[in-house]
Protein backbone atom coordinates (compact mmCIF):
# COMPACT_ATOMS: atom_id res chain seq x y z
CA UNK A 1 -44.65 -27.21 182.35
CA UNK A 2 -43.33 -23.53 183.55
CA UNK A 3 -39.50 -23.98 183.58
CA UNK A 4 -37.12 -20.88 183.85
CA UNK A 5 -34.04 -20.77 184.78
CA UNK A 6 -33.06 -21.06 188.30
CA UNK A 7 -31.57 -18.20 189.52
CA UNK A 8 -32.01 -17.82 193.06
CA UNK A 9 -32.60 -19.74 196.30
CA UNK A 10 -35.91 -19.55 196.09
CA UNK A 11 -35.98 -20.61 192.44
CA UNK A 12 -33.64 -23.02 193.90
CA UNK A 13 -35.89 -24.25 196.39
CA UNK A 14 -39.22 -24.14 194.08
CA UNK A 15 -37.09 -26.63 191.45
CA UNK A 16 -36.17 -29.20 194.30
CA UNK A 17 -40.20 -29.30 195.86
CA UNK A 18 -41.29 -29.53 192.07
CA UNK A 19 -38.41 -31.94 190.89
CA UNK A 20 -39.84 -34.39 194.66
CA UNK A 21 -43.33 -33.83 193.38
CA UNK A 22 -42.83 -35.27 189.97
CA UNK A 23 -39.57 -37.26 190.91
CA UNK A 24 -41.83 -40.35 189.76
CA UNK A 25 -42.47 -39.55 186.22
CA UNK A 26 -42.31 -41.82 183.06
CA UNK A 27 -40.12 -41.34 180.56
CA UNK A 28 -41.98 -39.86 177.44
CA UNK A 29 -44.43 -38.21 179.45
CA UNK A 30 -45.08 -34.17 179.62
CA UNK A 31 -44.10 -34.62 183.76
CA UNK A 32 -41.17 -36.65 182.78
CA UNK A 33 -39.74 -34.42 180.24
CA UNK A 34 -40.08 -31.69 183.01
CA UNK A 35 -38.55 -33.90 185.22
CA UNK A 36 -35.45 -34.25 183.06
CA UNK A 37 -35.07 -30.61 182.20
CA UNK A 38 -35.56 -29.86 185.96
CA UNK A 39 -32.60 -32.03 186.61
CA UNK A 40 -30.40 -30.46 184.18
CA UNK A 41 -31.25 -26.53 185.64
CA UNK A 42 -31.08 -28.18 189.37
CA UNK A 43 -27.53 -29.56 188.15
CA UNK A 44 -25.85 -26.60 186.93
CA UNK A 45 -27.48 -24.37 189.68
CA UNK A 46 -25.43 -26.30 192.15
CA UNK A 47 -22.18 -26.29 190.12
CA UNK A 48 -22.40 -23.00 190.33
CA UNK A 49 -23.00 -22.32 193.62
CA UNK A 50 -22.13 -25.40 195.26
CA UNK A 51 -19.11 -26.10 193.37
CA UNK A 52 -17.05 -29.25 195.17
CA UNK A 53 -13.12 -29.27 194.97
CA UNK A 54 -10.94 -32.09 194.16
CA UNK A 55 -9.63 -34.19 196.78
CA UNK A 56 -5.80 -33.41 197.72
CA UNK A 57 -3.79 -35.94 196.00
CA UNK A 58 -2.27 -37.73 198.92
CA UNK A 59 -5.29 -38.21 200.31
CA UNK A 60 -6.66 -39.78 197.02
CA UNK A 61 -4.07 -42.34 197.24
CA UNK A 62 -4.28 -43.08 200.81
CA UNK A 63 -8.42 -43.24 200.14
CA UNK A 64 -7.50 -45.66 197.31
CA UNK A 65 -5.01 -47.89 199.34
CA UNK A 66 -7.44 -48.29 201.99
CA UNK A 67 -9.90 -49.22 199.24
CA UNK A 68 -7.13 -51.73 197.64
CA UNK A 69 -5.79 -52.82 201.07
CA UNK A 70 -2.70 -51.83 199.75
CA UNK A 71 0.26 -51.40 202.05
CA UNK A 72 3.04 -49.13 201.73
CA UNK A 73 4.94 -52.15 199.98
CA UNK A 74 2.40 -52.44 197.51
CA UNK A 75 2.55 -48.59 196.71
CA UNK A 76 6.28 -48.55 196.38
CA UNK A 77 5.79 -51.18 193.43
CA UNK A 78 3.86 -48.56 191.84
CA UNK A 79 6.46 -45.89 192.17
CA UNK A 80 9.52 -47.46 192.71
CA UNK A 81 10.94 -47.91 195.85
CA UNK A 82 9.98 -47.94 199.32
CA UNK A 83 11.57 -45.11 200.55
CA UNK A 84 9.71 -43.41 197.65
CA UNK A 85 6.16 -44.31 198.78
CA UNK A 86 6.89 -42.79 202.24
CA UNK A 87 8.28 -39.83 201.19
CA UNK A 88 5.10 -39.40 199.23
CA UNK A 89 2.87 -40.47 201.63
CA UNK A 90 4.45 -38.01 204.17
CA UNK A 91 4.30 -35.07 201.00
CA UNK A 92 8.15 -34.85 201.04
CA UNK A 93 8.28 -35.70 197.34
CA UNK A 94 6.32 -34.65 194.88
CA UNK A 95 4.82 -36.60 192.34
CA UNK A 96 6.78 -36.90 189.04
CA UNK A 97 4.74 -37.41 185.71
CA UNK A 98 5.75 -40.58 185.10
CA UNK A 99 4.69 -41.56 188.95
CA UNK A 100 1.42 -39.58 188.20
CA UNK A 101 0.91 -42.58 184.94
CA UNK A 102 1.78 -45.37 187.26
CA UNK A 103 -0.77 -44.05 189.99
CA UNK A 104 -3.43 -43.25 187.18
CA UNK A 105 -3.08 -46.56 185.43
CA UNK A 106 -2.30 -49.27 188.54
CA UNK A 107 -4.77 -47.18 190.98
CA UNK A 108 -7.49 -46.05 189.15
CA UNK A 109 -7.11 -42.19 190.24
CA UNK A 110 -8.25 -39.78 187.84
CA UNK A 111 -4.85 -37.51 186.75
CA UNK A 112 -6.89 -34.46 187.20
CA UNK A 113 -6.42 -35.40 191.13
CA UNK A 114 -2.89 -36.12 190.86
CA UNK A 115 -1.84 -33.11 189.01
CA UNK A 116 -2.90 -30.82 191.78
CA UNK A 117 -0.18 -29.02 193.98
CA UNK A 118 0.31 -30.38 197.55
């Protein structure tokens, strides 16, 4: 076991053919402790470089609708009133706090989404 910290694309690479090659490995083992060490380098190599944004907040309840099969009825019970829901859903109204709480806790989407400008 040679690990070092991964910083380039070919250290990059060299982590991903090694991490394949020993992908297999039992817990306990020399190989397996690699493995899991390997993971954790390969992980924060790629939030670093590879960093993925949050999803726009709209979107995240549309996504989650579709998910629900939730019609734009079923969101303006969630918010309010109709009107409401399409004025969100068309990002002419921003989403208060308290609608933020109702999407959070009756949808499931993390607030962290929500909270993000439009």
């Amino acid at each position: 076991m040679n690990l070092k910290p991964i910083k380039t694309k070919k250290d990059y690479k060299n982590a991903l053919s090694r991490l394949e090659a020993i992908f297999d490995s039992k817990r306990g083992t020399v190989e397996g402790d690699e493995l899991e060490i390997l993971g954790i380098l390969i992980d924060q190599y790629e939030n670093e470089h590879f960093p993925i944004d949050l999803p726009d907040p709209i979107e995240a309840i549309k996504f989650r609708m579709e998910q629900l099969g939730y019609s734009q009825t079923d969101l303006a019970k969630v918010v309010g009133l109709k009107s409401r829901a399409s004025e969100i859903l068309n990002k002419k109204r921003k989403l208060s706090l308290d609608m933020i709480r109702q999407l959070h806790d009756k949808l499931n989407i993390p607030t962290d989404v929500l909270i993000q400008a439009y």
